[in-house]
Protein backbone atom coordinates (compact mmCIF):
# COMPACT_ATOMS: atom_id res chain seq x y z
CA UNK A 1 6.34 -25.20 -6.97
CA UNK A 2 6.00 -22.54 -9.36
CA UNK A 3 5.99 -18.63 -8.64
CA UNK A 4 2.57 -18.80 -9.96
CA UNK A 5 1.45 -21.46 -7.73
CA UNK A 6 3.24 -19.58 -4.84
CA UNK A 7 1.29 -16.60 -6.05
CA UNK A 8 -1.99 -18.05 -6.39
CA UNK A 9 -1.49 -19.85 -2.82
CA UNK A 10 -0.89 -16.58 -1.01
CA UNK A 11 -3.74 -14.63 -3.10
CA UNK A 12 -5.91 -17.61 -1.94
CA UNK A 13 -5.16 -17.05 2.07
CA UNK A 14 -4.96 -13.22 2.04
CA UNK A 15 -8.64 -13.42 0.07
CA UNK A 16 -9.54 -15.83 3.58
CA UNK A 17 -7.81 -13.18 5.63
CA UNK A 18 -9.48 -10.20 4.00
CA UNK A 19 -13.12 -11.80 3.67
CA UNK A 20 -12.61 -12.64 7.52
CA UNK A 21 -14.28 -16.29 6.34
CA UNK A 22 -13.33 -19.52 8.39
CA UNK A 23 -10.05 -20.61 7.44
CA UNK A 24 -9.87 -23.41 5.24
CA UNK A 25 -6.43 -25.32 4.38
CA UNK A 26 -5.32 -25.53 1.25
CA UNK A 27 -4.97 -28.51 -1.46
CA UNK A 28 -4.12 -31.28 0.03
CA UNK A 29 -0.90 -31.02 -2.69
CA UNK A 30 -0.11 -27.70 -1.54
CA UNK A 31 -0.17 -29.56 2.17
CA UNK A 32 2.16 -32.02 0.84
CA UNK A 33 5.31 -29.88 -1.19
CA UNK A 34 8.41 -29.19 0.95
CA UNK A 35 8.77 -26.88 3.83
CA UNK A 36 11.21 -24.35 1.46
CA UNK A 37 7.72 -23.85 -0.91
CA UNK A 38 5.70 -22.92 2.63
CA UNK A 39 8.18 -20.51 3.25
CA UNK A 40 7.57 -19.27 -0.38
CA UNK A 41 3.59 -18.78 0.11
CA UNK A 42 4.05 -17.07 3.38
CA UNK A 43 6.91 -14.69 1.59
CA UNK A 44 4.60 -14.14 -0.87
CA UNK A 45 1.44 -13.73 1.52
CA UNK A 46 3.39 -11.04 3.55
CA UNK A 47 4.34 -9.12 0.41
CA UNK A 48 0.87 -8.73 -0.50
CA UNK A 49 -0.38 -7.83 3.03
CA UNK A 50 2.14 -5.08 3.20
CA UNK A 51 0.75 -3.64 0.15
CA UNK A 52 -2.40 -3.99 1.13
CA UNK A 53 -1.69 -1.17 3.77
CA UNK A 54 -1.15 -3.90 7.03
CA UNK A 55 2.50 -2.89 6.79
CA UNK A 56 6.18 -5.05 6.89
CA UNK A 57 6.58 -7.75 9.78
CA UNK A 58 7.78 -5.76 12.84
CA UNK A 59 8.56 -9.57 14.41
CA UNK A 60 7.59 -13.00 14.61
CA UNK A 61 5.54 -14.89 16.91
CA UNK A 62 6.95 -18.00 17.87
CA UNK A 63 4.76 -21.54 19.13
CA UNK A 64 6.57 -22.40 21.89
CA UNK A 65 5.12 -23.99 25.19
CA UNK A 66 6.81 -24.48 28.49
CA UNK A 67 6.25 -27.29 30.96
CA UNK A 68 3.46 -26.89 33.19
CA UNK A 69 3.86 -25.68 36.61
CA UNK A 70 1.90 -27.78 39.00
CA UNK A 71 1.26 -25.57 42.22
């Protein structure tokens, strides 16, 4: 993927983010590139929501689930 791809891919969700309109996911060939280009648009997505005053990642949340208790 290009850097102006990556660009245009983060510009697209933090305009989503911003306009607080319903998520939508992005080209289905976006969907489809390799996890390392992901990493790029979400690099590139958090670069331009710290200057756009939300400030640098002070940690990660993490999608983890744990068996469920049955009491």
């Amino acid at each position: 993927m290009t850097p102006e791809a990556v660009a245009a891919a983060a510009r697209t969700c933090f305009e989503m983010h911003r306009a607080r309109t319903r998520y939508h996911p992005l080209d289905a060939a976006l969907r489809a590139g390799p996890l390392d280009d992901a990493y790029a648009i979400q690099d590139a997505l958090h670069q331009i929501l710290a200057k756009a005053g939300r400030g640098q990642i002070a940690g990660w949340k993490i999608a983890l689930t744990s068996r469920r208790c049955s009491r």
